[in-house]
Protein backbone atom coordinates (compact mmCIF):
# COMPACT_ATOMS: atom_id res chain seq x y z
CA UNK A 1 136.55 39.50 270.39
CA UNK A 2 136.15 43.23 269.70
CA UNK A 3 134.08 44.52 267.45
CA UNK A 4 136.45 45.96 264.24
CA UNK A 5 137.48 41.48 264.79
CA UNK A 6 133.84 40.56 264.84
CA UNK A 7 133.06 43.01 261.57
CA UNK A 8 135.80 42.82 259.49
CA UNK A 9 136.38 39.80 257.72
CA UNK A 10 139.58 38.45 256.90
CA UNK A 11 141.25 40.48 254.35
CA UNK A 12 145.17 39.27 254.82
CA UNK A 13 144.84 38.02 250.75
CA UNK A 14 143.73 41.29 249.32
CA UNK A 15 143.95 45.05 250.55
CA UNK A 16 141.09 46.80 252.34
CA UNK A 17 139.54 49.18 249.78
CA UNK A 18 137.53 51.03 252.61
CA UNK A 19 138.66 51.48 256.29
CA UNK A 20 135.66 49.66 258.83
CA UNK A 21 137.36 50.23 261.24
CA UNK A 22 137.26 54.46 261.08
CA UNK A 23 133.84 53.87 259.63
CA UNK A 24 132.73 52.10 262.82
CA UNK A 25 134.30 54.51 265.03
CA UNK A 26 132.87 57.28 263.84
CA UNK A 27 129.56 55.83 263.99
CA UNK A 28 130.23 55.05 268.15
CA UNK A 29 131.04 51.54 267.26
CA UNK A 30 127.20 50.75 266.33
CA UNK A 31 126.85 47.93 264.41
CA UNK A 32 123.15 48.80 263.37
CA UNK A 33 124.79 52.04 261.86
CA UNK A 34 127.50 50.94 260.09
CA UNK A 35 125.41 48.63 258.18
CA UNK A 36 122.98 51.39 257.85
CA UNK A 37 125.99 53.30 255.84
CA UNK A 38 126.61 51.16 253.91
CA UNK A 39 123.33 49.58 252.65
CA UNK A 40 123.15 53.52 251.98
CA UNK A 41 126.26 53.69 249.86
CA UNK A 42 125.73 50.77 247.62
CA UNK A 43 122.87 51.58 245.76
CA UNK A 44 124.51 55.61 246.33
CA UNK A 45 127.41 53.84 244.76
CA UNK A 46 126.11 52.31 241.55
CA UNK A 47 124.05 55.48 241.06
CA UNK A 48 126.77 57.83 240.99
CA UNK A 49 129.21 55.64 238.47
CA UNK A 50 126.02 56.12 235.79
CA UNK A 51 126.02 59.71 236.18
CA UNK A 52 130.02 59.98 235.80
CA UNK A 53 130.44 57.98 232.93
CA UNK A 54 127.39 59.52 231.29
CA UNK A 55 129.06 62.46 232.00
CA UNK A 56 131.96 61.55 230.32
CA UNK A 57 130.18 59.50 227.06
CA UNK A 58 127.65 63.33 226.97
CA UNK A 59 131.26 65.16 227.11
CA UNK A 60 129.51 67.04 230.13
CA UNK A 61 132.80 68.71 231.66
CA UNK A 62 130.93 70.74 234.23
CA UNK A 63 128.53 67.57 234.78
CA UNK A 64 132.00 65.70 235.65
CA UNK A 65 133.55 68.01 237.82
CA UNK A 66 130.28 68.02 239.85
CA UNK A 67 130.10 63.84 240.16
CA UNK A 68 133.67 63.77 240.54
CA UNK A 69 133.36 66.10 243.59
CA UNK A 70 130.52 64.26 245.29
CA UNK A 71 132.14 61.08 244.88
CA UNK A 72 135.40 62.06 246.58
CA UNK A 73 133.11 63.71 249.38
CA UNK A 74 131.63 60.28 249.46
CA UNK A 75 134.59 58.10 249.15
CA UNK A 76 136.44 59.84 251.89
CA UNK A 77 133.93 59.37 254.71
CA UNK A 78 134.55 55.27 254.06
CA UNK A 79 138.22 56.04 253.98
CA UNK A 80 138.59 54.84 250.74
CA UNK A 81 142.28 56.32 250.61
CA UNK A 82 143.07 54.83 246.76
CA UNK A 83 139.70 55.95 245.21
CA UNK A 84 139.68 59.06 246.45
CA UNK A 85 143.39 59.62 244.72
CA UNK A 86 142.47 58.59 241.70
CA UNK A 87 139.55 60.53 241.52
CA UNK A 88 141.71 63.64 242.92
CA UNK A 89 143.30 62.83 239.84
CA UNK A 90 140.46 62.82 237.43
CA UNK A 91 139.69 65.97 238.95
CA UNK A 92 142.96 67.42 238.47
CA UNK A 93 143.09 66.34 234.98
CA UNK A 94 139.72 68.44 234.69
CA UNK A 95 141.82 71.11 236.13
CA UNK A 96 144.47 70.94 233.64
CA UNK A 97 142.23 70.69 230.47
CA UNK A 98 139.35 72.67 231.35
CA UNK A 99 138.13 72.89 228.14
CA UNK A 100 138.53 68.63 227.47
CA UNK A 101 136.44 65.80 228.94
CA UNK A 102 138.21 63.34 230.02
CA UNK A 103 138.19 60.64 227.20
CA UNK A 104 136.15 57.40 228.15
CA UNK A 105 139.49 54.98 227.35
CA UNK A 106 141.63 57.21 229.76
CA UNK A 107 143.54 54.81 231.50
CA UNK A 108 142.46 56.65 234.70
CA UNK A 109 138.97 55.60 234.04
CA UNK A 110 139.88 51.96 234.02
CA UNK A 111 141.97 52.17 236.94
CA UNK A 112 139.34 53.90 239.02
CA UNK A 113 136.54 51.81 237.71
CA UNK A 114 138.64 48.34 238.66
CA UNK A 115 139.00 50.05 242.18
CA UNK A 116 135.41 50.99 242.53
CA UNK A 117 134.95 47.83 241.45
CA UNK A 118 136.39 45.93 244.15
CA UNK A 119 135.17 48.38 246.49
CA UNK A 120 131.13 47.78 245.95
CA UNK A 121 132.57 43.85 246.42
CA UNK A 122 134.20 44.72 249.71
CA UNK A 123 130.94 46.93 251.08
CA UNK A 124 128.73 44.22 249.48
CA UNK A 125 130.82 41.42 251.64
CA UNK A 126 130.65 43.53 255.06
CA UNK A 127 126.69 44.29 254.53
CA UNK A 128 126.51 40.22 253.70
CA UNK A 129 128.85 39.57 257.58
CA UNK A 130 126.59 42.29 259.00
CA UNK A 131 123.35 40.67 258.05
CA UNK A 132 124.38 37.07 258.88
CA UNK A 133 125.51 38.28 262.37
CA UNK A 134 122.18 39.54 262.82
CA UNK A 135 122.80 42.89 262.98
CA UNK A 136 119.65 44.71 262.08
């Protein structure tokens, strides 16, 4: 069985949010360091969606941009190709409407959200695999 098989668990049901398999090859296939990622991005995770909707609910636009940056940054190391479009958009609605925060109903907001959403699930399921395999 090769490792992205042994790692990844079945996903046939629902799309990947987050690409293991780039993740693990650009950590030299190491098991230990994947997980290591990843127990780092969680809590990263969780911490960063405060700070952009606080952003958004202070009307912080320069706040926002700066969030919205790091999380794209952050999002595109996992290869988390649909949240990293939709926050290019948020940040190109930023772009278009400098002077406007992006309003907290923006449909946008709830679209990323629902995807970030399912992404902490996804990370939280391969951290779960990763521990039960004994992967320390």
């Amino acid at each position: 069985m090769s490792t992205e098989t042994a790692m990844a668990p079945d996903h046939s049901e629902s799309p990947s949010h987050f690409d293991l398999a780039a993740l693990s090859s650009d950590m030299s296939e190491s098991r230990a360091a994947v997980r290591a990622v990843l127990e780092t991005f969680a809590p990263w995770l969780a911490d960063t969606r405060q700070q952009l909707h606080a952003a958004i609910a202070g009307t912080e636009i320069e706040q926002l941009a700066r969030v919205a940056h790091r999380l794209r940054g952050a999002l595109s190391q996992l290869r988390a190709a649909q949240a990293v479009a939709l926050v290019k958009k948020i940040e190109a609605y930023g772009k278009a409407h400098p002077d406007v925060c992006i309003a907290r109903d923006h449909p946008l907001l709830a679209e990323l959200d629902a995807e970030l959403d399912a992404l902490a699930g996804e990370v939280a399921a391969q951290l779960e695999a990763l521990r039960q395999s004994g992967v320390s």
